[in-house]
PDB file of N, CA and C in Angstrom:
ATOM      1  N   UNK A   1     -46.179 -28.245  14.548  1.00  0.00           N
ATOM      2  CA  UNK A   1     -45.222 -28.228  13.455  1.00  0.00           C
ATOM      3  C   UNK A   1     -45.557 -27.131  12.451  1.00  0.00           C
ATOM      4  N   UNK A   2     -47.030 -26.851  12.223  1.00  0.00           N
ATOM      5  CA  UNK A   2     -47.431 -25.577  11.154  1.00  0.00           C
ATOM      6  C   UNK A   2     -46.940 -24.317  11.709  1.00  0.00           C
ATOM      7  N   UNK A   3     -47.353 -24.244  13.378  1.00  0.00           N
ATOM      8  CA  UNK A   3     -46.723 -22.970  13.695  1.00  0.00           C
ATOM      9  C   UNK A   3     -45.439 -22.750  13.323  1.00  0.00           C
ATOM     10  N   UNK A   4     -44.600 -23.750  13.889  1.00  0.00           N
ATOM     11  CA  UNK A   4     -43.205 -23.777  13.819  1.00  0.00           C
ATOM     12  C   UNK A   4     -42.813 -23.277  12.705  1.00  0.00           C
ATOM     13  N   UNK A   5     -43.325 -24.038  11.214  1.00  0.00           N
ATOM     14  CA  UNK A   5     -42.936 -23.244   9.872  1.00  0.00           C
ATOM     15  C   UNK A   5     -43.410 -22.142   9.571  1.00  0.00           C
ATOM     16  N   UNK A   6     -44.453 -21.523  10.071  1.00  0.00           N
ATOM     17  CA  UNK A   6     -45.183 -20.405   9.860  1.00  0.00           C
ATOM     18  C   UNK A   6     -44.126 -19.420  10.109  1.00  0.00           C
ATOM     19  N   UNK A   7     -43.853 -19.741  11.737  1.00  0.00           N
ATOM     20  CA  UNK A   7     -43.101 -18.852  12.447  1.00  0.00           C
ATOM     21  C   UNK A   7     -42.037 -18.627  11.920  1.00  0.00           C
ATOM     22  N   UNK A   8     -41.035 -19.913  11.333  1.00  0.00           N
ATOM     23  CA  UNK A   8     -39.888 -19.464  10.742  1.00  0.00           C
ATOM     24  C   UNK A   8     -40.131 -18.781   9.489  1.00  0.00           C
ATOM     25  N   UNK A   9     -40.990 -18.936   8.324  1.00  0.00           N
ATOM     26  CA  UNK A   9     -41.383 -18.446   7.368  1.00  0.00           C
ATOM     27  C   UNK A   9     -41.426 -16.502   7.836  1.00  0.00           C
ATOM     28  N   UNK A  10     -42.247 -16.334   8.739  1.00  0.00           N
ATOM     29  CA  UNK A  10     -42.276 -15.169   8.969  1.00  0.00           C
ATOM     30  C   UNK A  10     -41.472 -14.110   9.380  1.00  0.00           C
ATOM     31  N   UNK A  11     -40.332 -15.355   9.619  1.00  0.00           N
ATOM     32  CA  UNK A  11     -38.664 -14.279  10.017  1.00  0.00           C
ATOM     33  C   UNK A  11     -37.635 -14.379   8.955  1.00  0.00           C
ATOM     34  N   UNK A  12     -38.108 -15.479   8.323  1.00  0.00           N
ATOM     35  CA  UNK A  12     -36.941 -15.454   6.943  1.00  0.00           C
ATOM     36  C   UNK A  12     -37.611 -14.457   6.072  1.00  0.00           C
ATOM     37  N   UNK A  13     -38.691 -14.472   5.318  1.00  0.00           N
ATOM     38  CA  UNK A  13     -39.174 -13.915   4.362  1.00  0.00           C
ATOM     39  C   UNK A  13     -38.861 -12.301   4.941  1.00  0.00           C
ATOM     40  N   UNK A  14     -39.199 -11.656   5.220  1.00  0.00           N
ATOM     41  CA  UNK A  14     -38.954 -10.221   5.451  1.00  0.00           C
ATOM     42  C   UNK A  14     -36.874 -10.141   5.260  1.00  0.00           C
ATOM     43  N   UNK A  15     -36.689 -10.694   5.878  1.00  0.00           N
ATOM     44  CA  UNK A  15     -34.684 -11.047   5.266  1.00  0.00           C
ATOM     45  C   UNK A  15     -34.674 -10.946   4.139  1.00  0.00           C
ATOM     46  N   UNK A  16     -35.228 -11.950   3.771  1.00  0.00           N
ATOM     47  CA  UNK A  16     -35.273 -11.867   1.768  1.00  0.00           C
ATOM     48  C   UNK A  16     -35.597 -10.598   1.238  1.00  0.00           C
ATOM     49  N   UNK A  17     -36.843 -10.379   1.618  1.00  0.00           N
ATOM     50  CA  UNK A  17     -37.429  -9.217   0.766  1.00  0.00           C
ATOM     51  C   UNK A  17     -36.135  -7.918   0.955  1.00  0.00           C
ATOM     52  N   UNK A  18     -35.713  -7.639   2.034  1.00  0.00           N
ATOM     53  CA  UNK A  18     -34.778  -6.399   2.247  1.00  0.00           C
ATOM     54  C   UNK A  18     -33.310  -6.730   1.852  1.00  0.00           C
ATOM     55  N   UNK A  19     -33.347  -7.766   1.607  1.00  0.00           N
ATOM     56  CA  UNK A  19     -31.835  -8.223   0.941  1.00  0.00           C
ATOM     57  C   UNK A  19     -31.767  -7.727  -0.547  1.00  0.00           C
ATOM     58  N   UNK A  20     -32.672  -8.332  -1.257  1.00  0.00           N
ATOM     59  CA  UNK A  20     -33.086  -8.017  -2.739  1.00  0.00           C
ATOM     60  C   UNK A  20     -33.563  -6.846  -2.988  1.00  0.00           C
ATOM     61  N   UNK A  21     -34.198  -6.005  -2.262  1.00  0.00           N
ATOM     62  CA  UNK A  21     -34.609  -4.167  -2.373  1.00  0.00           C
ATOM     63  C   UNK A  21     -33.306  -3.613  -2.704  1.00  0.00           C
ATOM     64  N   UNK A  22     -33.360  -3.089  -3.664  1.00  0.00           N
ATOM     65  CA  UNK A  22     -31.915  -1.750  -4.475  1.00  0.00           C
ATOM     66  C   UNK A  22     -31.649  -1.137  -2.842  1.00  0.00           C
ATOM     67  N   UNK A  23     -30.859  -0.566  -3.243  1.00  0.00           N
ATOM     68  CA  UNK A  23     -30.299   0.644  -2.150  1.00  0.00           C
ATOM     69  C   UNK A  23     -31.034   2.081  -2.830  1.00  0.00           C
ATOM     70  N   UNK A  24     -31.923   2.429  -1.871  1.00  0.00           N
ATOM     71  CA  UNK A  24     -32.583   3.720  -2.371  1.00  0.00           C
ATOM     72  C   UNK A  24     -31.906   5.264  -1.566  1.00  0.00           C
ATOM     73  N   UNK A  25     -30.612   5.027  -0.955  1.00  0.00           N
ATOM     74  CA  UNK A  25     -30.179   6.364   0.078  1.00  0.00           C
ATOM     75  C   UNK A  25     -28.862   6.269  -0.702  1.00  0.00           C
ATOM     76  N   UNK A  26     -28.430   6.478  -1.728  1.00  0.00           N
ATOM     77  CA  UNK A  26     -27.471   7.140  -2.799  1.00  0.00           C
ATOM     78  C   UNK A  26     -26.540   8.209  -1.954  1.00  0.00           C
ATOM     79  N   UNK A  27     -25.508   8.238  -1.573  1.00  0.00           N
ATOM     80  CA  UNK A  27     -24.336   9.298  -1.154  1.00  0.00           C
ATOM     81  C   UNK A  27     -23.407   9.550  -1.966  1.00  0.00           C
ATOM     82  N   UNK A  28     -22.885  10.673  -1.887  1.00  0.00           N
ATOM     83  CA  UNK A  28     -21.889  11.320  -2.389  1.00  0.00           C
ATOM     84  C   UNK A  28     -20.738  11.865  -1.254  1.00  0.00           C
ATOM     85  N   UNK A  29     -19.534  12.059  -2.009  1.00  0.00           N
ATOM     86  CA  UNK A  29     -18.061  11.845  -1.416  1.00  0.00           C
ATOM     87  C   UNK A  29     -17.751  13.181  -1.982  1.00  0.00           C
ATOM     88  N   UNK A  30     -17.376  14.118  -0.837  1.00  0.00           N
ATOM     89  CA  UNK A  30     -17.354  15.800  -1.385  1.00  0.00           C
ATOM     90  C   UNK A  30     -15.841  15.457  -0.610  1.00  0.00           C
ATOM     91  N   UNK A  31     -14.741  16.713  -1.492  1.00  0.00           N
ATOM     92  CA  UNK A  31     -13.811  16.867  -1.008  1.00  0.00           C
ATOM     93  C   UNK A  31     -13.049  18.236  -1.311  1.00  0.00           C
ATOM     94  N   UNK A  32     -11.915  18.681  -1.089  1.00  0.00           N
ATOM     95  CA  UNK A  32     -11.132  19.412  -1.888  1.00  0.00           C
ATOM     96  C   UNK A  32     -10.018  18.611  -2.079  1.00  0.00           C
ATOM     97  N   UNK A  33      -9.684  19.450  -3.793  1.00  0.00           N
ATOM     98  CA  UNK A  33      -7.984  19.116  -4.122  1.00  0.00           C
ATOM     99  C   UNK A  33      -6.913  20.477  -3.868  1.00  0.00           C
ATOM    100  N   UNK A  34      -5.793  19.639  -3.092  1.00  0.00           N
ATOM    101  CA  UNK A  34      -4.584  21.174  -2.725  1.00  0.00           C
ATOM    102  C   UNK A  34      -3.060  21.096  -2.997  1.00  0.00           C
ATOM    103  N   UNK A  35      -2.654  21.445  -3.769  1.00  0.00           N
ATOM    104  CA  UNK A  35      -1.395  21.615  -3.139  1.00  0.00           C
ATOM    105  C   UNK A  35      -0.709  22.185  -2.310  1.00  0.00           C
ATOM    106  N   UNK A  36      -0.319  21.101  -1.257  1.00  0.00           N
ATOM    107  CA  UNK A  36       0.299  21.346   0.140  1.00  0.00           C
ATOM    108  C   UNK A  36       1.821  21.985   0.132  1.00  0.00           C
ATOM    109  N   UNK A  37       1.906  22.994  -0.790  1.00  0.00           N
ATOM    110  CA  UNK A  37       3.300  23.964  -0.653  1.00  0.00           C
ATOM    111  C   UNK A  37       4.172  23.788   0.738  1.00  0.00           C
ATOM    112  N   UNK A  38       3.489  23.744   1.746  1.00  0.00           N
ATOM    113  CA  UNK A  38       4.120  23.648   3.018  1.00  0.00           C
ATOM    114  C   UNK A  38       4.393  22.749   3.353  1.00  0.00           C
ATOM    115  N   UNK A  39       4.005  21.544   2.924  1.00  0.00           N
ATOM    116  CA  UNK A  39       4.069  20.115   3.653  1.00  0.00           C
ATOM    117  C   UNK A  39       3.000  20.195   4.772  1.00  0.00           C
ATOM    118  N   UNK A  40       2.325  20.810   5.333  1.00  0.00           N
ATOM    119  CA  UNK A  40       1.804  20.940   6.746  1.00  0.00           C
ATOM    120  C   UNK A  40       0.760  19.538   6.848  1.00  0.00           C
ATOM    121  N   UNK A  41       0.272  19.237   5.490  1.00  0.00           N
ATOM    122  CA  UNK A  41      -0.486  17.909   5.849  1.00  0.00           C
ATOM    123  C   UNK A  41      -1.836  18.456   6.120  1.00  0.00           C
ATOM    124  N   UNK A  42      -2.165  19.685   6.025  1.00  0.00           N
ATOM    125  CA  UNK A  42      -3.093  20.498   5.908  1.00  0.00           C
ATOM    126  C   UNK A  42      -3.158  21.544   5.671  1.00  0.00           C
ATOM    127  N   UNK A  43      -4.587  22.035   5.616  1.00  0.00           N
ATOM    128  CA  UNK A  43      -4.850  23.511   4.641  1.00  0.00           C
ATOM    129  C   UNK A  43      -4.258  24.709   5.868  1.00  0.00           C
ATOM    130  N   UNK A  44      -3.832  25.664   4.441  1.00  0.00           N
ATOM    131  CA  UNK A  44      -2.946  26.915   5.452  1.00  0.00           C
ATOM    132  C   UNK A  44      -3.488  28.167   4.664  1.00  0.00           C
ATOM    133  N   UNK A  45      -2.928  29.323   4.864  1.00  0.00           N
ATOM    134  CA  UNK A  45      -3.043  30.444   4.012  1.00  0.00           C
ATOM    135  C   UNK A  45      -2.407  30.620   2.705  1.00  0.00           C
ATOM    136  N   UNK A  46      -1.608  29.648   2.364  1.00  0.00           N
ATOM    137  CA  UNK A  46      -0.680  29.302   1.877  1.00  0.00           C
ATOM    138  C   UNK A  46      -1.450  28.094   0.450  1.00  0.00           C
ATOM    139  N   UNK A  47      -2.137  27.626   1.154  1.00  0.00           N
ATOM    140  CA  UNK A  47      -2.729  26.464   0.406  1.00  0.00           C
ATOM    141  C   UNK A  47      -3.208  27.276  -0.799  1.00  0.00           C
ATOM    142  N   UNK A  48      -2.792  26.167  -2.357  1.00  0.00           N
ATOM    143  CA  UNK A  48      -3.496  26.323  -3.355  1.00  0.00           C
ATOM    144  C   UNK A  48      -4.414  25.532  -3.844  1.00  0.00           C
ATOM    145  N   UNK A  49      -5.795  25.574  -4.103  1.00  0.00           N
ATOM    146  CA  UNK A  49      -6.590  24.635  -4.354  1.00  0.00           C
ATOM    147  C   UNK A  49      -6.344  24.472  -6.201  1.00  0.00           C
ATOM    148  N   UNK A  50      -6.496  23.394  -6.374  1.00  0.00           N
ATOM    149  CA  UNK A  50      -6.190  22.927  -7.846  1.00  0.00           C
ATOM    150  C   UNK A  50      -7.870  22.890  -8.752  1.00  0.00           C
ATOM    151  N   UNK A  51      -7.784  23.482  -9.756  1.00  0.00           N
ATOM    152  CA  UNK A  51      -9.153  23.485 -10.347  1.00  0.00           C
ATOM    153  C   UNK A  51      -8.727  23.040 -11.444  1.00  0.00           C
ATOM    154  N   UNK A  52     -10.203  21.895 -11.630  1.00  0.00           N
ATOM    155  CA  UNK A  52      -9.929  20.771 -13.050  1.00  0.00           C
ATOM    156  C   UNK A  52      -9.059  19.490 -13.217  1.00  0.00           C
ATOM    157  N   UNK A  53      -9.001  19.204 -11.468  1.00  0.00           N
ATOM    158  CA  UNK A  53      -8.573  18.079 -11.505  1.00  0.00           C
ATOM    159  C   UNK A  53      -9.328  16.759 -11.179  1.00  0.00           C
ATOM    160  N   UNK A  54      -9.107  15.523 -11.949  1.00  0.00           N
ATOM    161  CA  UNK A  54     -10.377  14.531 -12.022  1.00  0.00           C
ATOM    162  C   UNK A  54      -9.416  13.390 -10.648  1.00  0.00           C
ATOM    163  N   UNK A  55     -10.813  13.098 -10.154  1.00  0.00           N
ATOM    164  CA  UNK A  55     -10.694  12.295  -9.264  1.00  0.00           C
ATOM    165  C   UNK A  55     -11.750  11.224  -9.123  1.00  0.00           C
ATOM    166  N   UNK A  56     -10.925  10.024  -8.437  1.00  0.00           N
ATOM    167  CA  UNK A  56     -12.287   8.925  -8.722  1.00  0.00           C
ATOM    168  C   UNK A  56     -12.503   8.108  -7.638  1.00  0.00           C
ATOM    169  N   UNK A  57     -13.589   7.426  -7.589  1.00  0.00           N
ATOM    170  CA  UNK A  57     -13.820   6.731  -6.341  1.00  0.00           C
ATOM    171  C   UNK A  57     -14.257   5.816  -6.756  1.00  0.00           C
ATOM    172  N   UNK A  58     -13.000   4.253  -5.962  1.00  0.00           N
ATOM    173  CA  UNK A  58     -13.323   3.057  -6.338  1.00  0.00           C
ATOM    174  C   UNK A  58     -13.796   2.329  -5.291  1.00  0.00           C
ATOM    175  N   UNK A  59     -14.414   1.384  -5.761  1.00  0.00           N
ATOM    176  CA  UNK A  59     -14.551   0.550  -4.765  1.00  0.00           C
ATOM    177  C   UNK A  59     -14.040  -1.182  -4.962  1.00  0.00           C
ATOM    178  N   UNK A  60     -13.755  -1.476  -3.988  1.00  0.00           N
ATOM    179  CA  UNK A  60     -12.793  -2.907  -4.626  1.00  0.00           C
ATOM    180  C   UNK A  60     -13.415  -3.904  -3.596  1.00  0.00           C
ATOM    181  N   UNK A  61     -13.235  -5.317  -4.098  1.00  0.00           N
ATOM    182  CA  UNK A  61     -13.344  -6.353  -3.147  1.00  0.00           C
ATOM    183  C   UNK A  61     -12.747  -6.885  -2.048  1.00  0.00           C
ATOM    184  N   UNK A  62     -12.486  -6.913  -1.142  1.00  0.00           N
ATOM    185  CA  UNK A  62     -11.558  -7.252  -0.100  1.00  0.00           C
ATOM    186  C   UNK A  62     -10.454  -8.048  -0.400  1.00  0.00           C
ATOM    187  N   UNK A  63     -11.545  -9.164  -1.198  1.00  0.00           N
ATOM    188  CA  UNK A  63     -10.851 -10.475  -1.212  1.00  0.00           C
ATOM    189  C   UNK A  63      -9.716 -10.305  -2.640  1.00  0.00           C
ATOM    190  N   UNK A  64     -10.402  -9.901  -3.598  1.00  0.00           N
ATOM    191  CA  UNK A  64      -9.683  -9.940  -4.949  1.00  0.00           C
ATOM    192  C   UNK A  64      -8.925  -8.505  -5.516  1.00  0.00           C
ATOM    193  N   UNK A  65      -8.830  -7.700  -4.765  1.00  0.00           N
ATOM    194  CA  UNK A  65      -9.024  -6.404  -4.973  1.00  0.00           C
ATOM    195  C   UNK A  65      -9.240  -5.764  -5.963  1.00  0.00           C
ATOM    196  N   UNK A  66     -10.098  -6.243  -6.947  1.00  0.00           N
ATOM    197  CA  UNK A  66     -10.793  -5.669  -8.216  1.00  0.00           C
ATOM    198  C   UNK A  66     -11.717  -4.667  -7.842  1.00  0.00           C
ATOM    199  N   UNK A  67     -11.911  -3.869  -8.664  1.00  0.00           N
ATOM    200  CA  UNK A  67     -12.545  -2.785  -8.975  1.00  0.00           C
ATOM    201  C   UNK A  67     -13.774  -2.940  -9.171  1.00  0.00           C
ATOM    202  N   UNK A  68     -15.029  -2.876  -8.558  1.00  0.00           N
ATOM    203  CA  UNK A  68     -16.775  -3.369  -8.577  1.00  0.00           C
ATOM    204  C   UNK A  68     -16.994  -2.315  -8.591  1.00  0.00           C
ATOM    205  N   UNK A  69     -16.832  -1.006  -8.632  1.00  0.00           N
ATOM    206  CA  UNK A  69     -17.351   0.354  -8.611  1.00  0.00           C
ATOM    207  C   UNK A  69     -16.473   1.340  -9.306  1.00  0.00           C
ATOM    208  N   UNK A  70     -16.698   1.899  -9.957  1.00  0.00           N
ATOM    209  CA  UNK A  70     -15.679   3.113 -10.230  1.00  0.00           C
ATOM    210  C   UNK A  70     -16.378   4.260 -10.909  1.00  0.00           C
ATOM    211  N   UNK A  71     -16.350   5.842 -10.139  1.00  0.00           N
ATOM    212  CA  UNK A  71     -17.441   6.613 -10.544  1.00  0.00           C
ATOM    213  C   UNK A  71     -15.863   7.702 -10.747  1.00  0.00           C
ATOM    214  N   UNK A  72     -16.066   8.774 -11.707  1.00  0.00           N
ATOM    215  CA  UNK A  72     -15.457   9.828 -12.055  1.00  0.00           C
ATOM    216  C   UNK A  72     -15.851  11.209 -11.730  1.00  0.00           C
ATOM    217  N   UNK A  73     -14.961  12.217 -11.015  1.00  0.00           N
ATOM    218  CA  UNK A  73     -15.606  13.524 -10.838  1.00  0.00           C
ATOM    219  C   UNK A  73     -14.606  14.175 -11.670  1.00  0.00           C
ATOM    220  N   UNK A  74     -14.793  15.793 -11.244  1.00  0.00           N
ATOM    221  CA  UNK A  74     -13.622  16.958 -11.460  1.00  0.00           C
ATOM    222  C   UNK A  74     -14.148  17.705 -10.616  1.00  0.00           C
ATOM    223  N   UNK A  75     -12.943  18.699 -10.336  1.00  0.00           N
ATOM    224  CA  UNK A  75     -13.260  19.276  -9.240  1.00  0.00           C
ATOM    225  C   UNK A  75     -13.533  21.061 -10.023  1.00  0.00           C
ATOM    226  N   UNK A  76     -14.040  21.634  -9.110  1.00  0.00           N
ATOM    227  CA  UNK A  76     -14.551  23.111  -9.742  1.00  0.00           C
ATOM    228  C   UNK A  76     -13.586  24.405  -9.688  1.00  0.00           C
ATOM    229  N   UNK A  77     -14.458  25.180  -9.803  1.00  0.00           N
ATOM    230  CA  UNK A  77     -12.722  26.313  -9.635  1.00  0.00           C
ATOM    231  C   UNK A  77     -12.278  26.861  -8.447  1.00  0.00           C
ATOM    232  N   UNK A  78     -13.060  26.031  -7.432  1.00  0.00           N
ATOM    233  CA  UNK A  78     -12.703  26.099  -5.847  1.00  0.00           C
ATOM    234  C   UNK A  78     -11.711  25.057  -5.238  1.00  0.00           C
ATOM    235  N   UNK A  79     -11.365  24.389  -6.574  1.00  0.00           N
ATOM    236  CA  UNK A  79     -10.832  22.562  -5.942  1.00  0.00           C
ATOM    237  C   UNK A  79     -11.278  21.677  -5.363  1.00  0.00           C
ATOM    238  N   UNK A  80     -12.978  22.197  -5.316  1.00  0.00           N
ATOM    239  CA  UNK A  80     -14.108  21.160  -4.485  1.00  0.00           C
ATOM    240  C   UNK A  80     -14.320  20.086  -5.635  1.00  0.00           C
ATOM    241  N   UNK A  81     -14.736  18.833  -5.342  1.00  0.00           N
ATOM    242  CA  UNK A  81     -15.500  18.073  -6.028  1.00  0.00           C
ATOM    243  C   UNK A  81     -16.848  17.223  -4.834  1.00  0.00           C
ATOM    244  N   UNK A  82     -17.857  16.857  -5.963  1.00  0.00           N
ATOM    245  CA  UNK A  82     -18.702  16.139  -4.887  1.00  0.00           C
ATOM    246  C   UNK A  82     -19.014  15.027  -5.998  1.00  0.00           C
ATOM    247  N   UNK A  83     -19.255  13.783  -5.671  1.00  0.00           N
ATOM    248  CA  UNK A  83     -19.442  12.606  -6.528  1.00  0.00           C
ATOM    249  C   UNK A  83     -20.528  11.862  -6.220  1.00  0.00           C
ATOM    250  N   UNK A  84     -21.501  11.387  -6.659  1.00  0.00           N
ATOM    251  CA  UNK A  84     -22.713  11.120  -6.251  1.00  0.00           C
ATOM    252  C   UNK A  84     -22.415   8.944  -6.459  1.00  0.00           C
ATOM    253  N   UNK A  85     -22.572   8.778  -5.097  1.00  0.00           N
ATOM    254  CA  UNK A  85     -22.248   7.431  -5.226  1.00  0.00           C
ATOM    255  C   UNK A  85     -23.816   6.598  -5.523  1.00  0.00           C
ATOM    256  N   UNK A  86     -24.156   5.647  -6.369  1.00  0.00           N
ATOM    257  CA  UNK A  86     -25.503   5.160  -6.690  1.00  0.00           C
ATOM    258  C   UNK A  86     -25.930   3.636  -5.988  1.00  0.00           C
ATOM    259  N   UNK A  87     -24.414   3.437  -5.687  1.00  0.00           N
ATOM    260  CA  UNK A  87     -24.466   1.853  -5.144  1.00  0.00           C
ATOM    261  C   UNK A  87     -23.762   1.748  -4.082  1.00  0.00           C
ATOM    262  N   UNK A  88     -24.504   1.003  -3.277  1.00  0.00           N
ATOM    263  CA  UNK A  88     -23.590   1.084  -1.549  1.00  0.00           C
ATOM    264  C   UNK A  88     -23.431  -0.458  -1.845  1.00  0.00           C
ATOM    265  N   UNK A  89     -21.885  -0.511  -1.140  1.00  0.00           N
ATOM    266  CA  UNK A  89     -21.854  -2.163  -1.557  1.00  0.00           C
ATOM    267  C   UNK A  89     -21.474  -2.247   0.109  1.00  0.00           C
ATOM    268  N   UNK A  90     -21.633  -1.006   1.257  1.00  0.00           N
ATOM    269  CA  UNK A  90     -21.627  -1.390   2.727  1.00  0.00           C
ATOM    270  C   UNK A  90     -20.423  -1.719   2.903  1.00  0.00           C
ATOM    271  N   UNK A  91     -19.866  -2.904   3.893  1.00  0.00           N
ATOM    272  CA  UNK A  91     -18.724  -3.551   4.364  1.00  0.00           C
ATOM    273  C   UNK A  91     -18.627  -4.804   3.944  1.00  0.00           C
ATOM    274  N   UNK A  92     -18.898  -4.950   2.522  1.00  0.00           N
ATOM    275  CA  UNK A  92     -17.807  -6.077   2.097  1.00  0.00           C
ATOM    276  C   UNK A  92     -17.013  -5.490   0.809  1.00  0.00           C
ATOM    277  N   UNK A  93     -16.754  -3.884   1.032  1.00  0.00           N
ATOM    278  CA  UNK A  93     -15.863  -3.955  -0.153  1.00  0.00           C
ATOM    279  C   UNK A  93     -14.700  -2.839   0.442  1.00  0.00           C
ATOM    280  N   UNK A  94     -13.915  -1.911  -0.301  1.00  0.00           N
ATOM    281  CA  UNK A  94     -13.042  -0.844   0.209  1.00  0.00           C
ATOM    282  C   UNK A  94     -13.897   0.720  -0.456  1.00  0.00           C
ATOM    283  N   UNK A  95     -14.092   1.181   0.074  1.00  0.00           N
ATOM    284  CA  UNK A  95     -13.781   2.329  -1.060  1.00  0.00           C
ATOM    285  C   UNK A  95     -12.449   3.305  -0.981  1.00  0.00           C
ATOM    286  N   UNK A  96     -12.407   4.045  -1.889  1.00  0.00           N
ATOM    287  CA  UNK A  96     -11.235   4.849  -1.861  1.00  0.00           C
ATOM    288  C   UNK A  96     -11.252   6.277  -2.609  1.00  0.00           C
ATOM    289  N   UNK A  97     -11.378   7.539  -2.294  1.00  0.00           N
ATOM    290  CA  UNK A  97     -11.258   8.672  -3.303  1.00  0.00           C
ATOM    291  C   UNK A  97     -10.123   9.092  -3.497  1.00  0.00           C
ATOM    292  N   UNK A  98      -9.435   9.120  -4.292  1.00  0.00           N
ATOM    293  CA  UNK A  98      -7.955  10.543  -4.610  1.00  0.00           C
ATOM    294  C   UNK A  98      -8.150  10.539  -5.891  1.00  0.00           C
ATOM    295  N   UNK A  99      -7.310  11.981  -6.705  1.00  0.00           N
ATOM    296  CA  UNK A  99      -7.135  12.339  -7.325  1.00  0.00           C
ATOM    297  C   UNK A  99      -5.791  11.900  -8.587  1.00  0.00           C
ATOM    298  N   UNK A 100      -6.726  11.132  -9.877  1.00  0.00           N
ATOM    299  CA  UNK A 100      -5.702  10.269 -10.653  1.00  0.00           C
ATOM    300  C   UNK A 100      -5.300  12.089 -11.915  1.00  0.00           C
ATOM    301  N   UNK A 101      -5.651  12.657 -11.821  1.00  0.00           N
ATOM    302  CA  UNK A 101      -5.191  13.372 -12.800  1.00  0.00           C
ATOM    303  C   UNK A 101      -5.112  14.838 -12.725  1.00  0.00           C
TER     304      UNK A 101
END
């Protein structure tokens, strides 16, 4: 019976411990902003990239679809932005990037 709890002790506890550890591998969500003059649904010769436009990346709950994350960029004078995400909430939430402004 001691083994038995030992044994289970020794497969739960390591669960715990890595459940409760922060997320230490932080990503970021790089993109460009364009206006698609052509409609093509993609970049052309034609394409204008938009500089100084803010964009944000949410992240929501499945269930409630509230907002548990919400980080702010702008983009540069290339129409790139890159957003440094600090919290991985994995697959129980949505995320989403576009451009609110």
């Amino acid at each position: 019976m001691a083994r038995t709890l030992l044994l289970i002790a020794l497969c739960v506890l390591p669960a715990l411990v890595s459940a409760v550890r922060p997320n230490t591998k932080p990503f970021s969500v790089e993109g460009r902003v364009y206006c698609d003059t052509c409609q093509a649904g993609f970049e052309t010769p034609a394409t204008t990239y938009i500089a100084g436009a803010k964009v944000k990346v949410e992240c929501k709950d499945r269930k409630s679809m509230q907002v548990v994350y919400s980080r702010e960029g702008k983009t540069d004078s290339t129409g790139t932005y890159k957003i440094l995400v600090s919290v991985n909430h994995q697959d129980s939430n949505l995320w989403r990037c576009c451009p609110f402004k």
